[in-house]
N, C-alpha and C. Protein backbone atom coordinates (compact mmCIF):
# COMPACT_ATOMS: atom_id res chain seq x y z
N UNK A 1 36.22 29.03 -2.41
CA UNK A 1 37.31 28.81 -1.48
C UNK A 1 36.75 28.46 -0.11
N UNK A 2 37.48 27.90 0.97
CA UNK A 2 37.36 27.06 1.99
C UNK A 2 36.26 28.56 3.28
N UNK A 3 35.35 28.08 4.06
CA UNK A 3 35.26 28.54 5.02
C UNK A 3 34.82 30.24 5.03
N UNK A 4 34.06 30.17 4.33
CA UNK A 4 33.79 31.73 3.82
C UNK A 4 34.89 32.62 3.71
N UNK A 5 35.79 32.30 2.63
CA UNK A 5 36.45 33.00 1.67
C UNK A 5 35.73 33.40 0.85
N UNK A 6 35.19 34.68 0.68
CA UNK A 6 34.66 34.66 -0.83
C UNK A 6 35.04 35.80 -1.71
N UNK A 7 36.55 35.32 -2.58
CA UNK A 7 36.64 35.50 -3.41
C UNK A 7 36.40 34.86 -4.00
N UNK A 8 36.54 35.26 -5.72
CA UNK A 8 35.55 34.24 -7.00
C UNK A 8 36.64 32.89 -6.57
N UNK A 9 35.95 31.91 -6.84
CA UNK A 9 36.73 30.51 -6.83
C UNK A 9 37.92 30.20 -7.45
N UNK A 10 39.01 29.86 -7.46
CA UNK A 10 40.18 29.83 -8.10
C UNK A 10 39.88 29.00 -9.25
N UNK A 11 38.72 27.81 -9.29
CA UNK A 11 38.14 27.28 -10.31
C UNK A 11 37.82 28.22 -11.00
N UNK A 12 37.97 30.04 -10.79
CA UNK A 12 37.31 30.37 -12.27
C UNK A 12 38.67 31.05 -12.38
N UNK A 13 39.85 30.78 -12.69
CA UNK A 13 40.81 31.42 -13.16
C UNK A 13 41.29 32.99 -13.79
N UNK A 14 42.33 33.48 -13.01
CA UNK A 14 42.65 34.79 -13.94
C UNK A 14 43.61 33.97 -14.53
N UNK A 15 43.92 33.65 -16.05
CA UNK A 15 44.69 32.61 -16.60
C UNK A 15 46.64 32.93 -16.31
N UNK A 16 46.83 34.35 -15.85
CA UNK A 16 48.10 34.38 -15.74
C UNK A 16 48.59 34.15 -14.55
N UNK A 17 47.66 33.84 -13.40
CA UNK A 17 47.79 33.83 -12.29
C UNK A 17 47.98 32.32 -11.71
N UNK A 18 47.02 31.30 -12.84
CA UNK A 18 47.10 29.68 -12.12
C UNK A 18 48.58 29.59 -12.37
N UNK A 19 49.07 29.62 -13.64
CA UNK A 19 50.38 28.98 -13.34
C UNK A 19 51.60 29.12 -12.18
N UNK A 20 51.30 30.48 -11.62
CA UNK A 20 52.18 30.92 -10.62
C UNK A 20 51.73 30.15 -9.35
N UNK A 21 50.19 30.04 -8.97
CA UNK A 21 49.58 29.02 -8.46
C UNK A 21 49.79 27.75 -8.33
N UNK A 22 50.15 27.34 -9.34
CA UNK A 22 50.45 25.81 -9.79
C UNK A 22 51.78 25.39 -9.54
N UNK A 23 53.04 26.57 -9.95
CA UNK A 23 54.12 26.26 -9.44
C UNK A 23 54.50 25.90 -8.05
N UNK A 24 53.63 26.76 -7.20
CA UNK A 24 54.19 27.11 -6.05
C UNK A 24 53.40 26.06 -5.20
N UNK A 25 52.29 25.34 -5.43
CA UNK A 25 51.93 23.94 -5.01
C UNK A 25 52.85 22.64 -5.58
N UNK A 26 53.38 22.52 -6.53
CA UNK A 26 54.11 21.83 -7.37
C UNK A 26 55.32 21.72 -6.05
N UNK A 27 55.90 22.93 -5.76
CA UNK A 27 57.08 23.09 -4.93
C UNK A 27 56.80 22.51 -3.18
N UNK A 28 55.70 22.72 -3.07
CA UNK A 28 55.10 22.49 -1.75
C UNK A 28 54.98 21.06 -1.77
N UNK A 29 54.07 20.67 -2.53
CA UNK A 29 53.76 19.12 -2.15
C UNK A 29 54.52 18.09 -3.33
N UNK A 30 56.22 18.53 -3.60
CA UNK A 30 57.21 17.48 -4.26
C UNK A 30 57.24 16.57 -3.75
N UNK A 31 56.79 16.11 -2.45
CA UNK A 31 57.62 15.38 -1.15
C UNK A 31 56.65 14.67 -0.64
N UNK A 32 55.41 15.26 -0.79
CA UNK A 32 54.28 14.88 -0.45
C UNK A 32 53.38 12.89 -0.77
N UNK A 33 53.93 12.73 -1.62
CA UNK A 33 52.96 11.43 -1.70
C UNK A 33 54.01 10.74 -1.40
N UNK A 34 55.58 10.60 -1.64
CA UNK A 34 56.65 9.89 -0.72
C UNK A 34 56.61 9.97 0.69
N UNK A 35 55.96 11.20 1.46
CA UNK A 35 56.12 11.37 3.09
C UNK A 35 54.70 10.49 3.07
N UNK A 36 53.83 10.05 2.58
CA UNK A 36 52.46 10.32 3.14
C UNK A 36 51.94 8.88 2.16
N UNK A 37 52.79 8.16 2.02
CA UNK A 37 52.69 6.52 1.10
C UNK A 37 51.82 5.81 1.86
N UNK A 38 52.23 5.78 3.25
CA UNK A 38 51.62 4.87 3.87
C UNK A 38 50.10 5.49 4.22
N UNK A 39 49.42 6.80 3.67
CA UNK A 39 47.79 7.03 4.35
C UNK A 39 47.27 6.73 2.98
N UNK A 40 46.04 5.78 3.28
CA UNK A 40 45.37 5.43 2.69
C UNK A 40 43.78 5.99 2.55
N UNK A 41 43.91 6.76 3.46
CA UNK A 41 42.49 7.52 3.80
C UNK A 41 42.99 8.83 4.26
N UNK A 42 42.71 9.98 4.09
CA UNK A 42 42.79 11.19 3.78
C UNK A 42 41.75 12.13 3.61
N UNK A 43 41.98 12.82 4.62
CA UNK A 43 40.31 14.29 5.15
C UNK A 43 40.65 15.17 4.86
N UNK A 44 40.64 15.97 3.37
CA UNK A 44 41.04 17.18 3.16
C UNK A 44 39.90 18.09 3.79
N UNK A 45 40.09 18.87 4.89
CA UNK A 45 39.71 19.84 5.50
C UNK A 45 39.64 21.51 4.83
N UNK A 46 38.12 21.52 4.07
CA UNK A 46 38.03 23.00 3.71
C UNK A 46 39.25 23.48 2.88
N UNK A 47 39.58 22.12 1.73
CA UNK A 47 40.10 22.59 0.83
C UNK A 47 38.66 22.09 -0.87
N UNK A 48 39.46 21.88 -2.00
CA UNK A 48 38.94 21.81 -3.12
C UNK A 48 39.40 20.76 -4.38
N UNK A 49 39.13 20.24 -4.78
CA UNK A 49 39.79 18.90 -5.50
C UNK A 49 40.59 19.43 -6.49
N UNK A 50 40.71 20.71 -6.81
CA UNK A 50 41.48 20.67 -8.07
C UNK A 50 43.05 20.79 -7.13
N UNK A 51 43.32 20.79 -6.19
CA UNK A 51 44.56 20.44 -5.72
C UNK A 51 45.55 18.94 -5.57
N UNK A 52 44.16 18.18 -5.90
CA UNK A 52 44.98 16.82 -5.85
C UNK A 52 45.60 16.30 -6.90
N UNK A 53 45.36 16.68 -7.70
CA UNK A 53 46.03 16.34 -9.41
C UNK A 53 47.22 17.15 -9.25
N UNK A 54 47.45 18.19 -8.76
CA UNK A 54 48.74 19.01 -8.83
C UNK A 54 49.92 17.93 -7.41
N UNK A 55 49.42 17.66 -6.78
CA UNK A 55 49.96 16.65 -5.73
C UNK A 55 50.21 15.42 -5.96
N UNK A 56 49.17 15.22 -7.13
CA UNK A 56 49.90 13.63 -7.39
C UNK A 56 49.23 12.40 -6.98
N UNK A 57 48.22 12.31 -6.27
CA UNK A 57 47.56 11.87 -5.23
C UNK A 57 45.86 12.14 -5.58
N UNK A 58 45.37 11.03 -6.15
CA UNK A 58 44.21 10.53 -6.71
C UNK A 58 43.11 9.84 -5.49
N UNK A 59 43.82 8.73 -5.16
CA UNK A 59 42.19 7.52 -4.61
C UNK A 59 42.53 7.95 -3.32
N UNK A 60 41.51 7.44 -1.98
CA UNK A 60 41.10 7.44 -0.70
C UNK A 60 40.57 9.23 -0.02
N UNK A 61 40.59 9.94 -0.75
CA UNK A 61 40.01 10.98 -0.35
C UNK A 61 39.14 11.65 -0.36
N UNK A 62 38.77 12.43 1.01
CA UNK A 62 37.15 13.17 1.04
C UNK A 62 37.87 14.19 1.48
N UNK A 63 36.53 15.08 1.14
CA UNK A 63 36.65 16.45 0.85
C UNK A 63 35.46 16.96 1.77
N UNK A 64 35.67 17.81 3.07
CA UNK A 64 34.59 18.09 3.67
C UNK A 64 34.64 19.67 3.76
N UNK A 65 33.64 20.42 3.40
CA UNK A 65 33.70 21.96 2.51
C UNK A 65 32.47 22.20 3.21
N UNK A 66 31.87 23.61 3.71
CA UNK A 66 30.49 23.96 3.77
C UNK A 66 30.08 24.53 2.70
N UNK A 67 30.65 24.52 1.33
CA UNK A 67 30.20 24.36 0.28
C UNK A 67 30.68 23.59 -0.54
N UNK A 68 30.23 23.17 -1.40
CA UNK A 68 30.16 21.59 -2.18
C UNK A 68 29.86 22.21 -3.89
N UNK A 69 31.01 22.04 -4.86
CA UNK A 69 30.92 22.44 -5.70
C UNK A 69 29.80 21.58 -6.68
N UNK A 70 29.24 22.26 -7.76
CA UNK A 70 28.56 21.29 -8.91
C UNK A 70 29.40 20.19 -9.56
N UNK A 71 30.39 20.27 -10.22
CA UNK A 71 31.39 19.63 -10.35
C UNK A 71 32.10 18.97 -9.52
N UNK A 72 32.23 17.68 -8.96
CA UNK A 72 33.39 17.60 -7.90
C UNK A 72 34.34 16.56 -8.31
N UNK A 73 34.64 16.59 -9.58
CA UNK A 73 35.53 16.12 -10.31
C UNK A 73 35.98 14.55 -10.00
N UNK A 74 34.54 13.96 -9.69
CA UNK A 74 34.52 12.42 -9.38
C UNK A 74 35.05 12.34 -7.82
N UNK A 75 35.56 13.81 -6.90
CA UNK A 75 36.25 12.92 -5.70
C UNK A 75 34.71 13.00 -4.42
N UNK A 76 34.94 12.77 -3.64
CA UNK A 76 33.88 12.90 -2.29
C UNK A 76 34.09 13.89 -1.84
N UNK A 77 33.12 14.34 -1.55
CA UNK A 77 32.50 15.59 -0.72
C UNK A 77 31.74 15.69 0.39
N UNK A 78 31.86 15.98 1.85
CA UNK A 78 31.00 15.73 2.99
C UNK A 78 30.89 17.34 2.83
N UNK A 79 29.81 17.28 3.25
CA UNK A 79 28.82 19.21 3.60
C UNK A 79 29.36 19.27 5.07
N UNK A 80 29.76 20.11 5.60
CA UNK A 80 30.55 19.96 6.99
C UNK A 80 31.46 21.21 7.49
N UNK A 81 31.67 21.48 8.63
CA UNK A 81 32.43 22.83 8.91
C UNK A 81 33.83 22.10 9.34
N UNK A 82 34.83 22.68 9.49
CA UNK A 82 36.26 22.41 10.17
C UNK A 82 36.55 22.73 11.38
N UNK A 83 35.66 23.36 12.21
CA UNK A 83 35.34 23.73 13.41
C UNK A 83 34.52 22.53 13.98
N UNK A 84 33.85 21.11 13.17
CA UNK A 84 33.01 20.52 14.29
C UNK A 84 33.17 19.31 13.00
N UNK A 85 34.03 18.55 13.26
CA UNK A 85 34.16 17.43 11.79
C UNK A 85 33.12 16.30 12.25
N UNK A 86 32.58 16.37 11.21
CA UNK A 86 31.17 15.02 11.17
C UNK A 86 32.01 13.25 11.24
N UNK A 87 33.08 12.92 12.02
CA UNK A 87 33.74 12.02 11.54
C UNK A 87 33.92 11.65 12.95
N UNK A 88 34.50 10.22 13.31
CA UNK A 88 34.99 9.76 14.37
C UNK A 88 36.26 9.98 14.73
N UNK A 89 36.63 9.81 15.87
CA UNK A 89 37.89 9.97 16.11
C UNK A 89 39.09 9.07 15.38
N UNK A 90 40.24 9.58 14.73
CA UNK A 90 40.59 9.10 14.09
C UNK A 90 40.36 7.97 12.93
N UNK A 91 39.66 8.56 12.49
CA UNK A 91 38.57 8.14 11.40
C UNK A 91 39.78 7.86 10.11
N UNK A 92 40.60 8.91 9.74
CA UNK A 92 41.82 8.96 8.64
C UNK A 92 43.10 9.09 9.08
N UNK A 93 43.74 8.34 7.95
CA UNK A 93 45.24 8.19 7.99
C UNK A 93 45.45 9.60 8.43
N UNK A 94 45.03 10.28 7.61
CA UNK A 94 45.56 11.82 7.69
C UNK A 94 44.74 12.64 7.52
N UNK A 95 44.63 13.75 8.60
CA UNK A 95 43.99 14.76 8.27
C UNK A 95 44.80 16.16 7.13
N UNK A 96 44.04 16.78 6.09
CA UNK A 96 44.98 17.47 5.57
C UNK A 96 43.92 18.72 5.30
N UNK A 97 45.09 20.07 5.51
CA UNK A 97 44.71 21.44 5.28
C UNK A 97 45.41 22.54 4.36
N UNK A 98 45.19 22.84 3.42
CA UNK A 98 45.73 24.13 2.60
C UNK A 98 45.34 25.20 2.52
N UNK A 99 45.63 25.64 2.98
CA UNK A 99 45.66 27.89 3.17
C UNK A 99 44.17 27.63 3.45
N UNK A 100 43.69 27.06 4.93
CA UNK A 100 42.38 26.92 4.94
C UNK A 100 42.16 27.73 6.19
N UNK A 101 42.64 27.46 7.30
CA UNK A 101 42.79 27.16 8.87
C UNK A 101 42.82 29.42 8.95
N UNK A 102 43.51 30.32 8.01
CA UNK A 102 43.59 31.43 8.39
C UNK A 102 42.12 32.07 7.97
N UNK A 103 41.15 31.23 7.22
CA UNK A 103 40.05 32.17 6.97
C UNK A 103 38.74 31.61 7.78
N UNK A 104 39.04 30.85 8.90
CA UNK A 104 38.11 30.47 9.78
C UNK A 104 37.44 31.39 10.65
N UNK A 105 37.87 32.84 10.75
CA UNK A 105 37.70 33.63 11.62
C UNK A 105 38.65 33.62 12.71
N UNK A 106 37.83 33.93 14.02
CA UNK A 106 38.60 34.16 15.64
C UNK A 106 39.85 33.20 15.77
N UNK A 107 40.75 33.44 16.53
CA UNK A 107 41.70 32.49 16.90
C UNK A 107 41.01 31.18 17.65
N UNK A 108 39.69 31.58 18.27
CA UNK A 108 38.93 30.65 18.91
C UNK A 108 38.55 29.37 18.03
N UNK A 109 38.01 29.91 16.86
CA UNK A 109 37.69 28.67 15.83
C UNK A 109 38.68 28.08 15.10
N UNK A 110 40.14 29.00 15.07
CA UNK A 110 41.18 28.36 14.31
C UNK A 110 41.61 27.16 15.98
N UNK A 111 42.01 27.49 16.88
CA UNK A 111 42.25 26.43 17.75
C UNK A 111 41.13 24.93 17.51
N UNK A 112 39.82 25.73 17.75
CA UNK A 112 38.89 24.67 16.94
C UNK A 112 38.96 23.65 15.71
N UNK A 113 39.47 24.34 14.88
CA UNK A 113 39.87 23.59 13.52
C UNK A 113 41.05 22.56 14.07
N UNK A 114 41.84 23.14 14.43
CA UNK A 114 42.98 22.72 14.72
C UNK A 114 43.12 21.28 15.20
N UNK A 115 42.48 21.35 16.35
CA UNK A 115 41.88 20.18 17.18
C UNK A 115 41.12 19.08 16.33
N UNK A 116 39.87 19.55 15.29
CA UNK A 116 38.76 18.60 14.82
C UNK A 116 40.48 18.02 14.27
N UNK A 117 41.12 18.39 13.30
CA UNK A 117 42.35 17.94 12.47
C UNK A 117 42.82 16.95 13.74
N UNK A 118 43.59 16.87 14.35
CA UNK A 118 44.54 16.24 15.43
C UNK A 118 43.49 15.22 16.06
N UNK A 119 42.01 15.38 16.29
CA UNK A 119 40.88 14.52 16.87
C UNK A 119 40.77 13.52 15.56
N UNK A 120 40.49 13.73 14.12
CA UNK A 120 40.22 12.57 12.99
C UNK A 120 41.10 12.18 12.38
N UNK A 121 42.65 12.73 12.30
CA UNK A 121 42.92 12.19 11.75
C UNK A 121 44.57 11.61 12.45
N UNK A 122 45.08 10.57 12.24
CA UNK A 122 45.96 10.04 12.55
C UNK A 122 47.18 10.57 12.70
N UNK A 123 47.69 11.20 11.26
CA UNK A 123 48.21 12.33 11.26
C UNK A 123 47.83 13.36 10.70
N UNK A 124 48.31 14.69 10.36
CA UNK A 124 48.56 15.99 10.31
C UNK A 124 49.30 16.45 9.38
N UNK A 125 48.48 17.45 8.66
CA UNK A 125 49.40 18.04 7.62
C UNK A 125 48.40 19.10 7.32
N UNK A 126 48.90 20.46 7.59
CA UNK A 126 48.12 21.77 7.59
C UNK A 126 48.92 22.94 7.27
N UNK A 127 48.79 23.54 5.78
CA UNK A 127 50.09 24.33 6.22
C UNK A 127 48.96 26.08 6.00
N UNK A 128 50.17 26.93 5.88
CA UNK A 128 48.87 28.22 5.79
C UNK A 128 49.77 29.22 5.65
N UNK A 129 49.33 30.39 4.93
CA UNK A 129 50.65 31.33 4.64
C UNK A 129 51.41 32.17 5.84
N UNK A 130 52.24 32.65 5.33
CA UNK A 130 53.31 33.49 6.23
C UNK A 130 53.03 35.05 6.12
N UNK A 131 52.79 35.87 7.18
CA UNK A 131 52.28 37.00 7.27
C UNK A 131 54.17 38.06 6.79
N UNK A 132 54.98 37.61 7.05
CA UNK A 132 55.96 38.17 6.56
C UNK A 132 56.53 38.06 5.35
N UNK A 133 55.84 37.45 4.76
CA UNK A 133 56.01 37.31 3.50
C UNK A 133 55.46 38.66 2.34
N UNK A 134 56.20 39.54 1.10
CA UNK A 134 55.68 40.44 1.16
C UNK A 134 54.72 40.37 0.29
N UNK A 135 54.32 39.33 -0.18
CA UNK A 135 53.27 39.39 -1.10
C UNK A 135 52.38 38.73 -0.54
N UNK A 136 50.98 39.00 -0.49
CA UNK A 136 49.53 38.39 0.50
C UNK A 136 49.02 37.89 -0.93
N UNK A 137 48.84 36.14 -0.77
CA UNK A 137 48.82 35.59 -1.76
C UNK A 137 46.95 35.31 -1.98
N UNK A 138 46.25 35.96 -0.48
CA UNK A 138 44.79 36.66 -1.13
C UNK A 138 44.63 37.13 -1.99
N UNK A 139 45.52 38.08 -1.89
CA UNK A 139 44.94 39.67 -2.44
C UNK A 139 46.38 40.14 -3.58
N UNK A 140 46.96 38.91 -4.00
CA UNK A 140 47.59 39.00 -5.32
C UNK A 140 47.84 40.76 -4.72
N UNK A 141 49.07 41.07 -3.97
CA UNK A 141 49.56 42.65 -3.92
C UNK A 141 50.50 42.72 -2.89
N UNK A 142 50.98 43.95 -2.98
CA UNK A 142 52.24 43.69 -2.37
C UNK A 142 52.13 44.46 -0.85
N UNK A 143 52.43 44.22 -0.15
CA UNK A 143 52.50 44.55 1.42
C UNK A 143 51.63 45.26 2.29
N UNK A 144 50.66 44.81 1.33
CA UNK A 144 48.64 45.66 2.05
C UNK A 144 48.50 44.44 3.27
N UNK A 145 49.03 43.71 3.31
CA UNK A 145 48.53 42.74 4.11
C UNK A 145 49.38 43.37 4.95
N UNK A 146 50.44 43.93 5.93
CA UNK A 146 51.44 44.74 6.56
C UNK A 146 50.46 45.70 6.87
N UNK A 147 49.83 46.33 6.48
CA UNK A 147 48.57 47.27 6.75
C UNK A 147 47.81 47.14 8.01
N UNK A 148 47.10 47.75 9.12
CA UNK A 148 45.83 47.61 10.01
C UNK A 148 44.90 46.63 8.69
N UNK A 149 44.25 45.83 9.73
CA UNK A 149 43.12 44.97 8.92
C UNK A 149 41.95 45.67 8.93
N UNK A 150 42.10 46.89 9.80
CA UNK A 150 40.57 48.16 9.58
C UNK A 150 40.93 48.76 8.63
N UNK A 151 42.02 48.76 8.08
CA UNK A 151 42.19 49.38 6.68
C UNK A 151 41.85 48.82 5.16
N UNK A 152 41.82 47.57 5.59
CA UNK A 152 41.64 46.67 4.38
C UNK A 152 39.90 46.50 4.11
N UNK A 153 39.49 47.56 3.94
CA UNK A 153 37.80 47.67 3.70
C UNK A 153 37.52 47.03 2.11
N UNK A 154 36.33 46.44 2.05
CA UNK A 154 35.79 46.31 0.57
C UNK A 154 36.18 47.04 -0.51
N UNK A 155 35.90 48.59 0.02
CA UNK A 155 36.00 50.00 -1.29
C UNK A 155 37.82 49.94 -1.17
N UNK A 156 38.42 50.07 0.01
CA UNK A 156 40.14 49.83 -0.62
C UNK A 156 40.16 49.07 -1.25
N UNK A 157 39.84 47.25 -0.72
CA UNK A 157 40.53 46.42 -1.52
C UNK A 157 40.13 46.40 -3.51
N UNK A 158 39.05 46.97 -3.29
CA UNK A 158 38.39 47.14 -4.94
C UNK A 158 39.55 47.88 -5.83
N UNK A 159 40.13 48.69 -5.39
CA UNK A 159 40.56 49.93 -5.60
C UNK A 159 42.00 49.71 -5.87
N UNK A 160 42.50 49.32 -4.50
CA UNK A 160 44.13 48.91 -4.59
C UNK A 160 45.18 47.68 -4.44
N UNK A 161 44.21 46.77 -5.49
CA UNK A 161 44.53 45.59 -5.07
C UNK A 161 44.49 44.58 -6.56
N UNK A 162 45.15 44.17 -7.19
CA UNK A 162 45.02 43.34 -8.64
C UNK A 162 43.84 42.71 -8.74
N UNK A 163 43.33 42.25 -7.63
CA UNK A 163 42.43 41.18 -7.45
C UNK A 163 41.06 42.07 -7.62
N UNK A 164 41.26 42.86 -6.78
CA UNK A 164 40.00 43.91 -7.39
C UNK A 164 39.31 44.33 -8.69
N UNK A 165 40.69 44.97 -9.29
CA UNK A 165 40.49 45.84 -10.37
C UNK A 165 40.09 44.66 -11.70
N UNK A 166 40.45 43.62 -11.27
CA UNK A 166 40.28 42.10 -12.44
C UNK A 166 39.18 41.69 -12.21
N UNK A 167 38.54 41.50 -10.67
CA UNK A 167 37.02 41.09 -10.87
C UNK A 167 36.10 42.19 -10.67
N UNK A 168 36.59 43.46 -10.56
CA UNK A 168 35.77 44.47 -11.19
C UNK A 168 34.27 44.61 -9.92
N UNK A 169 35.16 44.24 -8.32
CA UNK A 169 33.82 44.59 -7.53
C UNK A 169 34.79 44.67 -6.07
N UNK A 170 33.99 45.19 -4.84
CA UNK A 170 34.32 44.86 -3.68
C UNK A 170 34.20 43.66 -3.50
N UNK A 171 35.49 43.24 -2.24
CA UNK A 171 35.08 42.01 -1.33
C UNK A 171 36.07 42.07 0.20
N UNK A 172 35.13 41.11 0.76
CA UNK A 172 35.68 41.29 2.12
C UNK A 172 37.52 40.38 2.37
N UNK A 173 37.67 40.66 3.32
CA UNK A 173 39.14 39.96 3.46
C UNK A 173 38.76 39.61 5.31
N UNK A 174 38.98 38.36 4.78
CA UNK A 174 38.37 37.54 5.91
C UNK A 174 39.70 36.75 6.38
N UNK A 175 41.01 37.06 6.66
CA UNK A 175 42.29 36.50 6.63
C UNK A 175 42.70 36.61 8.34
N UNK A 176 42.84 35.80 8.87
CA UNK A 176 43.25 35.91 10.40
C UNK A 176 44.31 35.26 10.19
N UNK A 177 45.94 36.09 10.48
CA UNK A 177 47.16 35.46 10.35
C UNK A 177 47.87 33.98 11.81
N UNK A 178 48.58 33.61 11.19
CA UNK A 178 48.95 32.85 12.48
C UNK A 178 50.14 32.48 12.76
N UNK A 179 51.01 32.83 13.58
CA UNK A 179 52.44 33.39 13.86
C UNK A 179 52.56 31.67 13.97
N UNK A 180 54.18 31.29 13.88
CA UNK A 180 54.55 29.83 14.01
C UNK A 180 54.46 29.41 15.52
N UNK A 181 54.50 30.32 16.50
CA UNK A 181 54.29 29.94 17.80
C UNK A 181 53.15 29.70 18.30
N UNK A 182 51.99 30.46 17.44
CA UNK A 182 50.77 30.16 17.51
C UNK A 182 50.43 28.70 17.66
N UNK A 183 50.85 28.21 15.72
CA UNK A 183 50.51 26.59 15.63
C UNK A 183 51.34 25.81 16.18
N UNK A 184 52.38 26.34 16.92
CA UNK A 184 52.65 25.04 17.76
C UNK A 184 51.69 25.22 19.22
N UNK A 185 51.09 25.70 19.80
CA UNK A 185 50.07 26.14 20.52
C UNK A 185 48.80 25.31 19.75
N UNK A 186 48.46 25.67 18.88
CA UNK A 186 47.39 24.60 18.34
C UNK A 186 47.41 23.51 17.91
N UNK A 187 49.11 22.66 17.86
CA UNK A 187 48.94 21.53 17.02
C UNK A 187 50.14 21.05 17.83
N UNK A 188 50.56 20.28 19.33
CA UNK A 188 51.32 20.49 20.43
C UNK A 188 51.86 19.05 19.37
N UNK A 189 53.20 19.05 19.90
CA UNK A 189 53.41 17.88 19.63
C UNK A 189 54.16 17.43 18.07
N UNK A 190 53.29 18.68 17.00
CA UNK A 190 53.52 18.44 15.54
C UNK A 190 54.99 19.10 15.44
N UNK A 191 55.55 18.67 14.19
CA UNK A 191 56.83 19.42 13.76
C UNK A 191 56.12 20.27 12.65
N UNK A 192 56.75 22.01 12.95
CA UNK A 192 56.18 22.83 11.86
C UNK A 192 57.49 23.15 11.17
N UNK A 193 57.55 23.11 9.71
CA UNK A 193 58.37 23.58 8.95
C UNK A 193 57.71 24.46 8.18
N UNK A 194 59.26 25.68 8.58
CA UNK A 194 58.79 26.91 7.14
C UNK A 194 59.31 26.71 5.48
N UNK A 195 58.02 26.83 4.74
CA UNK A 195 58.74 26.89 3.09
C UNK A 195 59.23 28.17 3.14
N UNK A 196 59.80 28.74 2.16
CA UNK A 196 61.05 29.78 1.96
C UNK A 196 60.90 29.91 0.53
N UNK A 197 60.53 31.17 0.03
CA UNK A 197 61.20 31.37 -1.19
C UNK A 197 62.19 33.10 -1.38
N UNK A 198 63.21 32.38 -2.04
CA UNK A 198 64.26 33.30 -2.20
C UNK A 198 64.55 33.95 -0.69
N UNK A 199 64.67 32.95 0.23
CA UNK A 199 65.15 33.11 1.49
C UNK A 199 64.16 33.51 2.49
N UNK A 200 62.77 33.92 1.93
CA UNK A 200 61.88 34.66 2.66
C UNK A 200 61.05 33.65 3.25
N UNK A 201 60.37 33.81 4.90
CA UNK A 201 59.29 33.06 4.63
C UNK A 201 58.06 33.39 4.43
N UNK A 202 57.72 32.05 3.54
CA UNK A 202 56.65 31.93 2.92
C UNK A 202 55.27 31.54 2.99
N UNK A 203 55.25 30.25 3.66
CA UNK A 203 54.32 29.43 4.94
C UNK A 203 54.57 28.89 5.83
N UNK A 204 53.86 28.09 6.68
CA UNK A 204 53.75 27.21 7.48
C UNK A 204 53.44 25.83 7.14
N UNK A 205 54.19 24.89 7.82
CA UNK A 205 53.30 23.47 7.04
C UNK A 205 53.92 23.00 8.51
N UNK A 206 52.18 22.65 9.20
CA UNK A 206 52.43 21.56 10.48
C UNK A 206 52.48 20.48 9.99
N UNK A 207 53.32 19.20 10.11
CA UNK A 207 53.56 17.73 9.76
C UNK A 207 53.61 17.20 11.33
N UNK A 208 52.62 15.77 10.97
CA UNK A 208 53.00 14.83 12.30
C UNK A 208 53.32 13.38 11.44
């Protein structure tokens, strides 16, 4: 996963879990290759290629990750951080981000990210989850994310958390949330819409 996330890779599947995964990108990016016809070049930012087949959306894209899988399923890959993009200014149609931008660390480096996005690419499209939402779609559980983040230690999350008890070890939770007033603060100018499910919200998705 993007930006030192490290849980196991979603490439290695808990098999009951992609499909719920799969739906809920399915629902997100319906709209997506009709809004976004006209970019022909496309900077997925500290995401992973197995998202583009679920989107619909095959040719003109790179993939810039500070890790670079063995497999990269025929698409491009630049070695690169999201805090300092190896690219020119407006280099792509579009810059694009998925549940990437909250595991960058400090608010300092998410403004950072924010910017390299709005500096390469033409337009914008970044979305990232909703902290009121009651399920923390990290940590597959229900309202630990509502918790102090000094609470959310390795030995808890091992312990009380699905994600734990399935890969059978500690891990860190590296999740810095970001209120909608935030990203309009980091992305001036963009229109942010919230997804919603069953009335709740769910994410964020900045569009320019």
């Amino acid at each position: 996963m993007p930006f030192g996330y490290n849980l196991p890779s979603i490439m290695e599947p808990i098999n009951f879990q992609m499909p719920v995964r799969t739906y809920f990108r399915k629902r997100r990016f319906k709209d997506f290759v009709r809004e976004y016809s006209d970019c022909k070049s496309i900077l997925d930012v500290g995401g992973e290629h197995y998202t583009w087949p679920i989107i619909g959306r095959i040719e003109g894209i790179v993939l810039v990750n500070p890790n670079i899988p063995q497999d990269t399923g025929g698409y491009s890959y630049v070695l690169g951080s999201g805090m300092a993009l190896p690219f020119r200014d407006r280099s792509f149609d579009l810059a694009f981000s998925n549940s990437a931008i909250e595991h960058v660390g400090s608010e300092e480096n998410q403004f950072k990210f924010a910017a390299e996005m709005m500096r390469v690419g033409t337009r914008v499209y970044c979305q990232t989850p909703c902290r009121l939402f009651p399920i923390d779609p990290h940590l597959s559980a229900f309202f630990l994310h509502w918790l102090p983040k000094a609470w959310l230690t390795p030995k808890f999350l091992r312990y009380f958390t699905l994600n734990g008890w399935l890969w059978k070890r500690p891990y860190e939770y590296d999740v810095t949330w970001i209120s909608k007033a935030k990203l309009r603060q980091m992305f001036p100018g963009c229109k942010i819409k919230t997804e919603r499910f069953m009335l709740l919200p769910k994410s964020f998705v900045v569009m320019s």
